[in-house]
PDB file of N, CA and C in Angstrom:
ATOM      1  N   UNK A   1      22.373  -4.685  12.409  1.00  0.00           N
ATOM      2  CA  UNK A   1      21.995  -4.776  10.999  1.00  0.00           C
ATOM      3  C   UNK A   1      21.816  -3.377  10.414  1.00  0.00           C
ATOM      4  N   UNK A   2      22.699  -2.905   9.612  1.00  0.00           N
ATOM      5  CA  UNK A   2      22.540  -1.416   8.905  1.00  0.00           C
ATOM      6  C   UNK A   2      22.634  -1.839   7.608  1.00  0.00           C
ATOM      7  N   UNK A   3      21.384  -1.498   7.043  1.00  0.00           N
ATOM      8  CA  UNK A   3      21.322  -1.378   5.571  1.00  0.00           C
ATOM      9  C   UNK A   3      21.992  -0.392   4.484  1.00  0.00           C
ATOM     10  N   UNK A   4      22.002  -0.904   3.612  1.00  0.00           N
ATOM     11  CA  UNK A   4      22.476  -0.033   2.742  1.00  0.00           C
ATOM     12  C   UNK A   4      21.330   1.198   2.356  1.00  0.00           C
ATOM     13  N   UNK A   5      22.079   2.302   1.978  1.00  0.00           N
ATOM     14  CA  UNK A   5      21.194   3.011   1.221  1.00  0.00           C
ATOM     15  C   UNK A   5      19.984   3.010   0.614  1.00  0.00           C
ATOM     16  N   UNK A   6      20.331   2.082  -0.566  1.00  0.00           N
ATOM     17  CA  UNK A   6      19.674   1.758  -1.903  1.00  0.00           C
ATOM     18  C   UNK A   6      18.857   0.725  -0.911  1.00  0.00           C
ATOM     19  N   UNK A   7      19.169  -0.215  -0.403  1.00  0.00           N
ATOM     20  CA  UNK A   7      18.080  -1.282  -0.201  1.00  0.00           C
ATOM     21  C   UNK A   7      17.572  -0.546   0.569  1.00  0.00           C
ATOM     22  N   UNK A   8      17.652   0.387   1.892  1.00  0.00           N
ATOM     23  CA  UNK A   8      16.688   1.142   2.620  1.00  0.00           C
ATOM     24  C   UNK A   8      15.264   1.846   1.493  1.00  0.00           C
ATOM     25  N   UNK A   9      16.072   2.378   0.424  1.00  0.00           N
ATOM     26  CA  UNK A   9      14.840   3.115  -0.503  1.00  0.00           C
ATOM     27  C   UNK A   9      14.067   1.733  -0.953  1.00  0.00           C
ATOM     28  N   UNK A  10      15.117   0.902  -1.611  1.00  0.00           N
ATOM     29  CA  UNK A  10      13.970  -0.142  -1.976  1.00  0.00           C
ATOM     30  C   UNK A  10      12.773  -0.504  -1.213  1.00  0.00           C
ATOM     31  N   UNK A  11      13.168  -0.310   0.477  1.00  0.00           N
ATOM     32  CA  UNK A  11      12.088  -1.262   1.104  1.00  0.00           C
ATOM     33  C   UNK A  11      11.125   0.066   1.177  1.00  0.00           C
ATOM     34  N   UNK A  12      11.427   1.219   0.919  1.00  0.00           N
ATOM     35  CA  UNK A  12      10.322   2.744   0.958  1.00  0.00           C
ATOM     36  C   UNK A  12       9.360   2.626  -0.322  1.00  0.00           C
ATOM     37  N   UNK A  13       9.580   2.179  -1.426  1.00  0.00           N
ATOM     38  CA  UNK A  13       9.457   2.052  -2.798  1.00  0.00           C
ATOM     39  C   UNK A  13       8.357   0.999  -2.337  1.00  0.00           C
ATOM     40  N   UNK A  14       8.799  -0.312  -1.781  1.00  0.00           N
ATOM     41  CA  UNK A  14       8.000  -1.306  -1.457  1.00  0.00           C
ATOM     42  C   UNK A  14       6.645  -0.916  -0.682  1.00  0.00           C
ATOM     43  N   UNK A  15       7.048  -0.487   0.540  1.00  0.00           N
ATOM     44  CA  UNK A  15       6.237  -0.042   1.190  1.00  0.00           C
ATOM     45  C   UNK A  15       5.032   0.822   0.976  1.00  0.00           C
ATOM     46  N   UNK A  16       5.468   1.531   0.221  1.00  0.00           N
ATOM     47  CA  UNK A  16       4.513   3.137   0.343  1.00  0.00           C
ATOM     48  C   UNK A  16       3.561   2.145  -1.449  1.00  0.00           C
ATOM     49  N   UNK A  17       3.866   1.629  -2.331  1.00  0.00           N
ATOM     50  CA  UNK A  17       3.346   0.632  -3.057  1.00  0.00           C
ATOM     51  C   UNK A  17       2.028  -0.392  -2.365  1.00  0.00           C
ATOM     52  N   UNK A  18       2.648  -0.955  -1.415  1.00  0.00           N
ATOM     53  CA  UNK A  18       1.912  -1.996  -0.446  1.00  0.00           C
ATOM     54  C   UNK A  18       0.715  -0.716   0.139  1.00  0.00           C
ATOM     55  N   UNK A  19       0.914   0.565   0.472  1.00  0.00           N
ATOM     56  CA  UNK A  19       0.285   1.109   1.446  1.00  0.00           C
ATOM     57  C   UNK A  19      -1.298   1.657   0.276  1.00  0.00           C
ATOM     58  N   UNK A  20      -0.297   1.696  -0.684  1.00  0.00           N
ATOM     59  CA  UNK A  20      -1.308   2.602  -1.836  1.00  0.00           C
ATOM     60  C   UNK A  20      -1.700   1.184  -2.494  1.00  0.00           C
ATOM     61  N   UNK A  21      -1.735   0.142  -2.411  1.00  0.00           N
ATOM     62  CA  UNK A  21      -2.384  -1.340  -2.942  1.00  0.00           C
ATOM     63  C   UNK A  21      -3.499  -1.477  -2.136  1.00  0.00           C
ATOM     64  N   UNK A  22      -3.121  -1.099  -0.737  1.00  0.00           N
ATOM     65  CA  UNK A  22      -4.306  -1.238   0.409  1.00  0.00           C
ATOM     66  C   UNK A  22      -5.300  -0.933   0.535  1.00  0.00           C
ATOM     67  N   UNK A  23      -4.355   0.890   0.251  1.00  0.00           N
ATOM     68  CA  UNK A  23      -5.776   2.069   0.325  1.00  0.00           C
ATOM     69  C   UNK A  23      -6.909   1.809  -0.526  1.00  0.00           C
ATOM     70  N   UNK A  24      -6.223   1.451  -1.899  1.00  0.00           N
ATOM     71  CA  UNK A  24      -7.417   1.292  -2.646  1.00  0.00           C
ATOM     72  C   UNK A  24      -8.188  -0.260  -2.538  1.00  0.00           C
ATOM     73  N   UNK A  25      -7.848  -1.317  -2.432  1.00  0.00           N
ATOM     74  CA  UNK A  25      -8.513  -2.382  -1.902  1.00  0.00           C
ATOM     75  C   UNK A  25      -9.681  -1.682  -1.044  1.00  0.00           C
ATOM     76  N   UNK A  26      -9.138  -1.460   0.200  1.00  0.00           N
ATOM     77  CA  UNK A  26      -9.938  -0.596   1.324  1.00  0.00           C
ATOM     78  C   UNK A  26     -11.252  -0.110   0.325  1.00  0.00           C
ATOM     79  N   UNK A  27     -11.182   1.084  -0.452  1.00  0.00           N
ATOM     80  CA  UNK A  27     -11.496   2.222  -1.142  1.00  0.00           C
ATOM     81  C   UNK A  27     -12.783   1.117  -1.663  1.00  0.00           C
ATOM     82  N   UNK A  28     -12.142   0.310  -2.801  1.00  0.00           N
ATOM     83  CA  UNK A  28     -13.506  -0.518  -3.270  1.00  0.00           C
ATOM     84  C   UNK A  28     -14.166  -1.326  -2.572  1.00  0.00           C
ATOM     85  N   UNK A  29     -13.693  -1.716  -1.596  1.00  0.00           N
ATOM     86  CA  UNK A  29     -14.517  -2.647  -0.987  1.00  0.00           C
ATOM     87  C   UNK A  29     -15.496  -1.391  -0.229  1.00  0.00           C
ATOM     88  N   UNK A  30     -15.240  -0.342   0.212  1.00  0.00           N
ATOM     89  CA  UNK A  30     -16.028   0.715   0.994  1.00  0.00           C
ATOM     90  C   UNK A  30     -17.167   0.935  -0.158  1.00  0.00           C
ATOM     91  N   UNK A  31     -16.544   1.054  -1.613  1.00  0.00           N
ATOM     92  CA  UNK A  31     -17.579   1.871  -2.917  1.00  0.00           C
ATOM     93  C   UNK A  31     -18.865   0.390  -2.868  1.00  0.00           C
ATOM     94  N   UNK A  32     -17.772  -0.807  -2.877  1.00  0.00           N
ATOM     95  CA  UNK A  32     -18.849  -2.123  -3.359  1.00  0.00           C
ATOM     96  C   UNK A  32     -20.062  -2.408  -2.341  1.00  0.00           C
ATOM     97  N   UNK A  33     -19.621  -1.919  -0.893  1.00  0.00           N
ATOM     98  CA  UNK A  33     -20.529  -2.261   0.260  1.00  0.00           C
ATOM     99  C   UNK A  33     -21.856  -1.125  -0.241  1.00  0.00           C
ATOM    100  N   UNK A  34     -21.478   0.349  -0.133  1.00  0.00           N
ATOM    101  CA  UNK A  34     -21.931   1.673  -0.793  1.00  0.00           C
ATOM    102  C   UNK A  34     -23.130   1.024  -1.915  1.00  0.00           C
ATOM    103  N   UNK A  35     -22.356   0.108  -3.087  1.00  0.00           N
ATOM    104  CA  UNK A  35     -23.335  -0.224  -4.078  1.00  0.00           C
ATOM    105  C   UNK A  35     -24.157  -1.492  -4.143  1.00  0.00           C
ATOM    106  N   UNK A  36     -23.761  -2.193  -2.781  1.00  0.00           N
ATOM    107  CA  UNK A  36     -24.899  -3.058  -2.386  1.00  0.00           C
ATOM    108  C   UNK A  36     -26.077  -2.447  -1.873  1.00  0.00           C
ATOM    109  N   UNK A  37     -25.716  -1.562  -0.725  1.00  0.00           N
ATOM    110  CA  UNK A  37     -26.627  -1.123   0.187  1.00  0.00           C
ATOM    111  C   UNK A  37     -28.060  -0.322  -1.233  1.00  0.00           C
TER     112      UNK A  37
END
């Protein structure tokens, strides 16, 4: 299975999106625990 180009970037585009959706999920849930305590 060798991808094309373009769909290889697409799934980088996807990815690094998904990674930076995470971080910050992560991020508030760390600030919200922070502003319970």
């Amino acid at each position: 299975m060798l991808p094309t180009n373009g769909h290889t970037r697409g799934k980088d585009l996807i990815l690094k999106a998904l990674n930076r959706y995470t971080g910050m999920v992560i991020f508030l849930s760390n600030t919200s625990d922070k502003i319970a305590d």
